[in-house]
PDB file of N, CA and C in Angstrom:
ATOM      1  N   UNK A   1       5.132 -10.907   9.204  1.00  0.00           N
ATOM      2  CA  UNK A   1       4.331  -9.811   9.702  1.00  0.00           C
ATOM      3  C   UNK A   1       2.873 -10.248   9.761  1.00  0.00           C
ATOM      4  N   UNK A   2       2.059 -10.088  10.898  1.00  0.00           N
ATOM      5  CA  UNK A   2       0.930 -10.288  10.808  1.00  0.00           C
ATOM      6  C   UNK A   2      -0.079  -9.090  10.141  1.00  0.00           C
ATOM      7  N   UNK A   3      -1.024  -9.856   9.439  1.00  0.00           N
ATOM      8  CA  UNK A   3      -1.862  -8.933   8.933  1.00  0.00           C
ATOM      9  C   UNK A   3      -2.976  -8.844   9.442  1.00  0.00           C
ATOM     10  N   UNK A   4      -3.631  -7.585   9.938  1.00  0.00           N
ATOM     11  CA  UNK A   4      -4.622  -7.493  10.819  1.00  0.00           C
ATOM     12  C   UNK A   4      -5.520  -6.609   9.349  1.00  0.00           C
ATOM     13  N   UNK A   5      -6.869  -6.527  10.186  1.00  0.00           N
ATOM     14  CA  UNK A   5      -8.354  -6.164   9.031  1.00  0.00           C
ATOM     15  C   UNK A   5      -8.381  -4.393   9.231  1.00  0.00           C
ATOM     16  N   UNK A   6      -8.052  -3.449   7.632  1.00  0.00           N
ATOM     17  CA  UNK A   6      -7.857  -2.412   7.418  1.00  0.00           C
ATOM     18  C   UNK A   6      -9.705  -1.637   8.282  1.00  0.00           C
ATOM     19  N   UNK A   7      -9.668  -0.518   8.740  1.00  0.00           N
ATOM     20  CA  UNK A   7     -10.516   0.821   8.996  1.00  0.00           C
ATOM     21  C   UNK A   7     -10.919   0.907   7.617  1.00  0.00           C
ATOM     22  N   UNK A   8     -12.310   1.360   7.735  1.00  0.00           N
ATOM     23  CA  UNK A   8     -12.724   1.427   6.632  1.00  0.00           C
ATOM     24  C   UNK A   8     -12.340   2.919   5.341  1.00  0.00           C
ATOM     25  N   UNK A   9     -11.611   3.802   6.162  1.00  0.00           N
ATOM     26  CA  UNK A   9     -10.915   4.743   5.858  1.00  0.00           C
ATOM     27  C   UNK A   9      -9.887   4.301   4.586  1.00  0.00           C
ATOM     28  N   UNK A  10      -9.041   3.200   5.210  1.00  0.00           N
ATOM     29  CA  UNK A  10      -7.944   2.860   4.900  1.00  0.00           C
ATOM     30  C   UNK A  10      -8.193   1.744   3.975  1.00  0.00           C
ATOM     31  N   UNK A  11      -9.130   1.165   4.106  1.00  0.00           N
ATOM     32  CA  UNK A  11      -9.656  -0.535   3.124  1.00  0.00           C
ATOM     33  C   UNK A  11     -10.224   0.351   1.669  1.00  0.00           C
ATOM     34  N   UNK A  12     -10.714   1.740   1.771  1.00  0.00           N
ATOM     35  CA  UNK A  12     -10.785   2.513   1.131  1.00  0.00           C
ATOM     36  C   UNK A  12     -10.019   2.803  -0.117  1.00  0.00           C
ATOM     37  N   UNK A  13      -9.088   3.171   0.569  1.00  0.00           N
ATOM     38  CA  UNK A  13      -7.833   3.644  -0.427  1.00  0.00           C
ATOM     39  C   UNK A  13      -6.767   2.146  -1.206  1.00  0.00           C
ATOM     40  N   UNK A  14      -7.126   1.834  -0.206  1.00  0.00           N
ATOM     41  CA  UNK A  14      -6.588   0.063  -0.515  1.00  0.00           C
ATOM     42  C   UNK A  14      -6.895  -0.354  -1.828  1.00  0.00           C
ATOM     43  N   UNK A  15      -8.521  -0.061  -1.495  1.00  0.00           N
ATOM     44  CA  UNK A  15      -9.050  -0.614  -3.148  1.00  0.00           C
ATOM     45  C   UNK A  15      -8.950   0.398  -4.460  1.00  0.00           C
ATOM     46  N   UNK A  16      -8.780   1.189  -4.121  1.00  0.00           N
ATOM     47  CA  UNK A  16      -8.111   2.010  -5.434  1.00  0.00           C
ATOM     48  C   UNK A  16      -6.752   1.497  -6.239  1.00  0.00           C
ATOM     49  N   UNK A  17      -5.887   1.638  -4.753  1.00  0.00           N
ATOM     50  CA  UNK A  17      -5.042   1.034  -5.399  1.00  0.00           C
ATOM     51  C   UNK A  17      -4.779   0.093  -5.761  1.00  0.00           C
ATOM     52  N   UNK A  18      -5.631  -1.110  -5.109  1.00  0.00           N
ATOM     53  CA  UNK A  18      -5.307  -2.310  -5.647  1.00  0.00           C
ATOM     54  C   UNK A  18      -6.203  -2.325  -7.409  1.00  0.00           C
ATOM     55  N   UNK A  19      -7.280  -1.962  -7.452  1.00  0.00           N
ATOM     56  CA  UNK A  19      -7.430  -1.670  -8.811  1.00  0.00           C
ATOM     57  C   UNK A  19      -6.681  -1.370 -10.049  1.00  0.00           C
ATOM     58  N   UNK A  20      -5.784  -0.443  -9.694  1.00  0.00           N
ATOM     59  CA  UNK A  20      -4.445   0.261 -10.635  1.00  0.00           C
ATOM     60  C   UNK A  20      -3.535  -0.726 -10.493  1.00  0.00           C
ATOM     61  N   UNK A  21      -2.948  -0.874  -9.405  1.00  0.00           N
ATOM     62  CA  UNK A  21      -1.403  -1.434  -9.572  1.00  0.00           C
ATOM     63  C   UNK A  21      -1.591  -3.321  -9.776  1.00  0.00           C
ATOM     64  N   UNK A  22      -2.609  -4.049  -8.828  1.00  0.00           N
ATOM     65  CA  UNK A  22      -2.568  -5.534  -8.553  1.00  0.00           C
ATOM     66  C   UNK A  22      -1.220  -5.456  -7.655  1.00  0.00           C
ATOM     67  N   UNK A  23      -0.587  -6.324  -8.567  1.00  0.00           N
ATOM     68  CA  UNK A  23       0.733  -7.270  -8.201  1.00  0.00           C
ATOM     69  C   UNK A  23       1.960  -6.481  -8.732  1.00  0.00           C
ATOM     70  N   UNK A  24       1.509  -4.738  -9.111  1.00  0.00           N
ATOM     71  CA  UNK A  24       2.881  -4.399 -10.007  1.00  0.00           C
ATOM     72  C   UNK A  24       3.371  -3.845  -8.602  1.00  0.00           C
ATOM     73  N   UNK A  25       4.685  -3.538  -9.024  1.00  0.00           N
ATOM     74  CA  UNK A  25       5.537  -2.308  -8.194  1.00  0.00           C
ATOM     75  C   UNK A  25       4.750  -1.222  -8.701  1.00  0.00           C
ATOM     76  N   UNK A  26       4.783   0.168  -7.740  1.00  0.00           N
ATOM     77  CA  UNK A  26       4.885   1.142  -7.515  1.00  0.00           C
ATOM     78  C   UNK A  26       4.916   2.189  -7.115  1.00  0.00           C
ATOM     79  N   UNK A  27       5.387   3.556  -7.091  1.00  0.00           N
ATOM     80  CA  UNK A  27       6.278   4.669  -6.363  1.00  0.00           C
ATOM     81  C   UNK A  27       5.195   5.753  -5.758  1.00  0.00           C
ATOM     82  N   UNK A  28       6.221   6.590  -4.680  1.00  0.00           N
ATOM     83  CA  UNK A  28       5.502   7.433  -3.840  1.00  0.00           C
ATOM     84  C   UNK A  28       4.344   7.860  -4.897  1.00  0.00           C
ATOM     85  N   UNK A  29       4.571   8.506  -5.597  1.00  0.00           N
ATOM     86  CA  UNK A  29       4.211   9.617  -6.875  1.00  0.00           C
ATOM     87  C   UNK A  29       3.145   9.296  -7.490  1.00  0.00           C
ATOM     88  N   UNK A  30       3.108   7.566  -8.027  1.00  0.00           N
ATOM     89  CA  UNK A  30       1.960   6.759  -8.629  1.00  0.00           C
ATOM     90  C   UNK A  30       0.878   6.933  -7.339  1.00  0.00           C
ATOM     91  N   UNK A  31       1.107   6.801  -6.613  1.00  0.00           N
ATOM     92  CA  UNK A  31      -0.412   6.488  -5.506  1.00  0.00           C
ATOM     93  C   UNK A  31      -0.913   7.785  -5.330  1.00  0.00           C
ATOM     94  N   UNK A  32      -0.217   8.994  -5.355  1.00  0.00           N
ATOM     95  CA  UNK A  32      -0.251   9.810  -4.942  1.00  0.00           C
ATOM     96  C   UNK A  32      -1.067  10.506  -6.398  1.00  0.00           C
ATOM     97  N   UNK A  33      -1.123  10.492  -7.831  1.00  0.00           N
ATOM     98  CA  UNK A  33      -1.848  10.349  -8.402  1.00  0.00           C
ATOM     99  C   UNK A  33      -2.793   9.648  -8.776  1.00  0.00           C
ATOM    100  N   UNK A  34      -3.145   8.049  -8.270  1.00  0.00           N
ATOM    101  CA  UNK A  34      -4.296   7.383  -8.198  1.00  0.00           C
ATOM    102  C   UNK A  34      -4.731   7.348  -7.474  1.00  0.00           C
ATOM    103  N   UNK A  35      -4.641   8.251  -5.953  1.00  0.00           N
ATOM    104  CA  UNK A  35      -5.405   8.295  -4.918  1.00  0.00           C
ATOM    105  C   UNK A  35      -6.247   9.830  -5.438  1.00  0.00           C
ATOM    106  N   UNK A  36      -5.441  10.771  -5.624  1.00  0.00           N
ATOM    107  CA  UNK A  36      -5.955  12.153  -6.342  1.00  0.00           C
ATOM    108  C   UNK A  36      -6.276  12.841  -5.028  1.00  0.00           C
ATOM    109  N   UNK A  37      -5.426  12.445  -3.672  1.00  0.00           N
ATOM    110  CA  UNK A  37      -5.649  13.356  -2.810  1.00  0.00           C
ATOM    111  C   UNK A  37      -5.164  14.739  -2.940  1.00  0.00           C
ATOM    112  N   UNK A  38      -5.176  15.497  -2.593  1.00  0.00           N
ATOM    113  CA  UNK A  38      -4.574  16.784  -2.192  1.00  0.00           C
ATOM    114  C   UNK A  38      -3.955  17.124  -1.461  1.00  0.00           C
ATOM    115  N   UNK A  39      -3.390  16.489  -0.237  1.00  0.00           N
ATOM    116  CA  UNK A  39      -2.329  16.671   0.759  1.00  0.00           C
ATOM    117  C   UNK A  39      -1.776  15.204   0.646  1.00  0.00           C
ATOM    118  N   UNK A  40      -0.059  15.560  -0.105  1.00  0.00           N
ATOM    119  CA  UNK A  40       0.878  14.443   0.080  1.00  0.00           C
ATOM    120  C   UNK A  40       1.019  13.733   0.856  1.00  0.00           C
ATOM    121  N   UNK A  41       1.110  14.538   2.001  1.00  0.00           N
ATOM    122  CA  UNK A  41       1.531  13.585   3.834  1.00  0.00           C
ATOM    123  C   UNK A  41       0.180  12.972   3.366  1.00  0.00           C
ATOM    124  N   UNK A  42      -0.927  12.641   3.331  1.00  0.00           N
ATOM    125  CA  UNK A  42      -2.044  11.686   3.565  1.00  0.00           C
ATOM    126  C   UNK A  42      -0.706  10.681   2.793  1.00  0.00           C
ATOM    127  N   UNK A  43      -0.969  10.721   1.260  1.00  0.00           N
ATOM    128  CA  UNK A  43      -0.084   9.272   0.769  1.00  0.00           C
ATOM    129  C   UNK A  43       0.571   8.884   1.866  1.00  0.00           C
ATOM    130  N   UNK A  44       1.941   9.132   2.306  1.00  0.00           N
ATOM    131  CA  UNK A  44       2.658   8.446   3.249  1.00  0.00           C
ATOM    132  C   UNK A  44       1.945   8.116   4.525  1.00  0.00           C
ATOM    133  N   UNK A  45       0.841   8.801   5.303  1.00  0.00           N
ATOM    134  CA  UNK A  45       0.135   8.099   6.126  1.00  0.00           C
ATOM    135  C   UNK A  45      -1.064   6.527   5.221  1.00  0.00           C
ATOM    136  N   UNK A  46      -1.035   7.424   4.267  1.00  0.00           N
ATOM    137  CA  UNK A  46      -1.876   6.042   3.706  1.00  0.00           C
ATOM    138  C   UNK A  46      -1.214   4.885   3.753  1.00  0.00           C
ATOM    139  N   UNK A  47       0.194   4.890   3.042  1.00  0.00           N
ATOM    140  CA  UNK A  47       1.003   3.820   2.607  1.00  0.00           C
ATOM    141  C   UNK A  47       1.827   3.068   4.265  1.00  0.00           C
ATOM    142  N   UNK A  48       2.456   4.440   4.980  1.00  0.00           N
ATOM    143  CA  UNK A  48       2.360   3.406   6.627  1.00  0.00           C
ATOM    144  C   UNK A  48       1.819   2.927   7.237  1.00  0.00           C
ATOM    145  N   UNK A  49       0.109   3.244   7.119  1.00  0.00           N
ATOM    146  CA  UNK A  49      -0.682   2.613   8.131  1.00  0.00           C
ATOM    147  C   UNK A  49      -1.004   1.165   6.815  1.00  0.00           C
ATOM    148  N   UNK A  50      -0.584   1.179   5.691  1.00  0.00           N
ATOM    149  CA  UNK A  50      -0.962  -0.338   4.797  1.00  0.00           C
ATOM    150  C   UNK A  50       0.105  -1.466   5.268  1.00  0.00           C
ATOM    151  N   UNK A  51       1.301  -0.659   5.370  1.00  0.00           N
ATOM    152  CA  UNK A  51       2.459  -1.779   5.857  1.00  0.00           C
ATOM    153  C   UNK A  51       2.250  -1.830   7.606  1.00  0.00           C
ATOM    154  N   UNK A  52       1.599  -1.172   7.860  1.00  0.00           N
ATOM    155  CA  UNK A  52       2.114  -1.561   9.367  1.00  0.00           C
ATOM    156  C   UNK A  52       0.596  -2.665   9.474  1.00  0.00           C
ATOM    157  N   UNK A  53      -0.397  -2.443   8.945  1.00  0.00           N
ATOM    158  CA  UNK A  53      -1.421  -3.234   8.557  1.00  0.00           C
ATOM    159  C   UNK A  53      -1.144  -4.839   8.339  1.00  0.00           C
ATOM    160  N   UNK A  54      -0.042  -4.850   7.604  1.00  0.00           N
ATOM    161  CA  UNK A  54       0.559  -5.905   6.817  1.00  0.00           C
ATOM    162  C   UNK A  54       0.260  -5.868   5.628  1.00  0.00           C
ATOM    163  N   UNK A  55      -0.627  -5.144   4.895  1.00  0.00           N
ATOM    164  CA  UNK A  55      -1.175  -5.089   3.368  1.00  0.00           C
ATOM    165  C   UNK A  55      -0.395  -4.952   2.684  1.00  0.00           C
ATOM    166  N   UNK A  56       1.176  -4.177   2.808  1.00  0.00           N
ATOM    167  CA  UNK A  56       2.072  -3.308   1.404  1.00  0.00           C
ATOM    168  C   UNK A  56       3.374  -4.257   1.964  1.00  0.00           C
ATOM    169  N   UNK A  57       3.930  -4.407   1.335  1.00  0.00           N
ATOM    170  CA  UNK A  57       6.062  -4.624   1.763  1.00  0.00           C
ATOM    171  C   UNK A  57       6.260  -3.171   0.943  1.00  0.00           C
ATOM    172  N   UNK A  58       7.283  -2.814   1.367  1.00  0.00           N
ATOM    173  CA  UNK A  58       8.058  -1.610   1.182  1.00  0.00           C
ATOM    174  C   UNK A  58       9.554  -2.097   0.734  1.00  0.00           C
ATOM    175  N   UNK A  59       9.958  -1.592  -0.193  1.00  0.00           N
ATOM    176  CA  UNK A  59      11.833  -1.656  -0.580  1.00  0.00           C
ATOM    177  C   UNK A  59      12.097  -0.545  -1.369  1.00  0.00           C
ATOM    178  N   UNK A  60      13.656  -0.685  -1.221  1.00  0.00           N
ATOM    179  CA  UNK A  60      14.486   0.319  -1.672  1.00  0.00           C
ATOM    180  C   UNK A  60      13.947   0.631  -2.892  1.00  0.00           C
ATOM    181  N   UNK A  61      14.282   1.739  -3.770  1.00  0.00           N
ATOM    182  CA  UNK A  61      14.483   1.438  -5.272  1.00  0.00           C
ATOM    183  C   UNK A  61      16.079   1.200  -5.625  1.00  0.00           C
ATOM    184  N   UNK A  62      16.818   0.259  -6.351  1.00  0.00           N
ATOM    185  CA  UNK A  62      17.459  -0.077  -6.211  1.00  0.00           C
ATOM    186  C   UNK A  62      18.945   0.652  -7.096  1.00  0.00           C
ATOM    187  N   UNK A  63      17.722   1.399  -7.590  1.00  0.00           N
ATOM    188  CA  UNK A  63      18.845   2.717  -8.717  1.00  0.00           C
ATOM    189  C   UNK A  63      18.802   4.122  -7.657  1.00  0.00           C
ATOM    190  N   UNK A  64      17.736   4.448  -6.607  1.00  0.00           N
ATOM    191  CA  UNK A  64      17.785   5.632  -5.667  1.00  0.00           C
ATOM    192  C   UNK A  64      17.491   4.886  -4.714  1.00  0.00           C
ATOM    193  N   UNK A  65      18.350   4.788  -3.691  1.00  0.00           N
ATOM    194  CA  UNK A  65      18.266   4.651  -2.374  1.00  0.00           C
ATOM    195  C   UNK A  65      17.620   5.534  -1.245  1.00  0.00           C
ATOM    196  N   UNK A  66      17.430   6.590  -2.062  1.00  0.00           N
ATOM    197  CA  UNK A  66      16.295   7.570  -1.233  1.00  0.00           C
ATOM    198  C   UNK A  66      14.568   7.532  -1.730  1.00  0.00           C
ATOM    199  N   UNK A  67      14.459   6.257  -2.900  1.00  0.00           N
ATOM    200  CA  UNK A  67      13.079   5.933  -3.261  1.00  0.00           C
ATOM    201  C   UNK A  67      12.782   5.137  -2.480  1.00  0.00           C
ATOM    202  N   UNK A  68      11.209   5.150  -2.493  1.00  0.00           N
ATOM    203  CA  UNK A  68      10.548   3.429  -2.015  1.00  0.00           C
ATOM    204  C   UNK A  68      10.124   2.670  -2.766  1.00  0.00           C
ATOM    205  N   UNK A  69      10.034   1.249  -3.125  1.00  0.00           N
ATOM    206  CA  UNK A  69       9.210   0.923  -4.452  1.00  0.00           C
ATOM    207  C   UNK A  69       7.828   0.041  -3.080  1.00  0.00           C
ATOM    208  N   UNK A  70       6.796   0.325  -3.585  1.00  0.00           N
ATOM    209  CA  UNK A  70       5.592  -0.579  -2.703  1.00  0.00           C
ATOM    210  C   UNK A  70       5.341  -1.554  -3.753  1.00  0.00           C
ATOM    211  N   UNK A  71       4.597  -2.774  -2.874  1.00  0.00           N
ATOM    212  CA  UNK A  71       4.058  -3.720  -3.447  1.00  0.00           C
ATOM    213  C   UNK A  71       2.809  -4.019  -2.730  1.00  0.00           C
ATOM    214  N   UNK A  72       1.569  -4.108  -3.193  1.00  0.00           N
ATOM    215  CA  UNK A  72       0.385  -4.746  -2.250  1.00  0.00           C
ATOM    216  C   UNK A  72       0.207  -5.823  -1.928  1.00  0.00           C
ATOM    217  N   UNK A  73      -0.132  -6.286  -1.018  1.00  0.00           N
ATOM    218  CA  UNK A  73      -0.095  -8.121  -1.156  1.00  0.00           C
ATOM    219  C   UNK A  73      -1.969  -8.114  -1.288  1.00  0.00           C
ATOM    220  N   UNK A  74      -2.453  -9.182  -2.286  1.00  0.00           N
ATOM    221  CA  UNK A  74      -3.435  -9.496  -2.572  1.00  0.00           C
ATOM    222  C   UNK A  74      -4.282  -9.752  -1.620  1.00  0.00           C
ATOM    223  N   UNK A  75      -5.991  -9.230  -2.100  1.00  0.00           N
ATOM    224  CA  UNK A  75      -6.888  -9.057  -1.165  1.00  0.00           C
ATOM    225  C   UNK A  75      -7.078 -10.729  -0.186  1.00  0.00           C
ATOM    226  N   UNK A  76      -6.729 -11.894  -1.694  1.00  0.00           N
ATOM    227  CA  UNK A  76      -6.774 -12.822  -0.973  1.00  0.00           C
ATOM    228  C   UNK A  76      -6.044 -13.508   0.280  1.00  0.00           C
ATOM    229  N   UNK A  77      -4.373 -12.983  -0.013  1.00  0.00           N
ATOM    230  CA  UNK A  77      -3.380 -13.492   0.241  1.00  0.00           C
ATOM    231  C   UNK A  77      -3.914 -12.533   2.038  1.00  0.00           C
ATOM    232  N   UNK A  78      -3.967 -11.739   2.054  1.00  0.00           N
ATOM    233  CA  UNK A  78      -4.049 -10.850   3.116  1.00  0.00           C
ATOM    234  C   UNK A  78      -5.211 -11.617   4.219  1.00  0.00           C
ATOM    235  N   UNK A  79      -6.241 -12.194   3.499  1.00  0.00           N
ATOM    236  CA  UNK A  79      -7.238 -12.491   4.099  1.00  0.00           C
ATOM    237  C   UNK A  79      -6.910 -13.684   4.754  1.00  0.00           C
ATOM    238  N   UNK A  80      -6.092 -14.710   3.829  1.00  0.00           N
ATOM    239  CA  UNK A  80      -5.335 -15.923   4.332  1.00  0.00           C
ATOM    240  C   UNK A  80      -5.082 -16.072   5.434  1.00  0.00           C
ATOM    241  N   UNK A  81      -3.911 -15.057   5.588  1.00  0.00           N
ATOM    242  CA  UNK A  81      -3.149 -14.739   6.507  1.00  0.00           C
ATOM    243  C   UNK A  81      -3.423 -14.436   8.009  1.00  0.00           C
ATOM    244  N   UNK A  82      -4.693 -13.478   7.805  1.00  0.00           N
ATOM    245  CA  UNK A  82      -5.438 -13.106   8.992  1.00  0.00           C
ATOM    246  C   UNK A  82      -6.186 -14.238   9.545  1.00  0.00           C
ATOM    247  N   UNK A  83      -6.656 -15.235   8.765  1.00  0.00           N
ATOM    248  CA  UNK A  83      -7.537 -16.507   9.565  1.00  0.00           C
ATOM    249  C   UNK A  83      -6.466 -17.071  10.079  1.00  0.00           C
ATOM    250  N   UNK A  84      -5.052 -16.815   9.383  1.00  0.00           N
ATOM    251  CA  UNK A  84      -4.168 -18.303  10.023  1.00  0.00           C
ATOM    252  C   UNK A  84      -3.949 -17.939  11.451  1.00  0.00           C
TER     253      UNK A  84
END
């Protein structure tokens, strides 16, 4: 997936979360309390426009198949990517 350079909207929220989580897994629910928005649908627009970005991978949870688990890929790794 190519990774293209986040809106500053969105590079926004990025860095929150990358603050909290780094390199961990985690769920709708976690972002959705370390973002401290007030309208849910933002999270899931937050978190689609990061993967379609290339910033997040997305997977199952592997005990609920109706979870997502996110992962961020690093500010560096992201930046890499975009020069290559």
């Amino acid at each position: 997936m190519t990774v293209k350079p986040l809106p500053k909207w969105l590079m926004h929220r990025y860095s929150k979360l990358w603050n909290k989580f780094k390199n961990e897994e985690f769920g709708h629910e976690d972002a959705f309390k370390e973002l401290n928005e007030k309208d849910d649908n933002l999270i899931s627009v937050v978190l689609s426009q990061l993967r379609k970005h290339g910033w997040l991978t997305i997977n199952l949870d592997p005990n609920d198949s109706r979870k997502r688990i996110y992962k961020l890929k690093s500010p560096e790794d992201a930046t890499r990517e975009m020069i290559e």
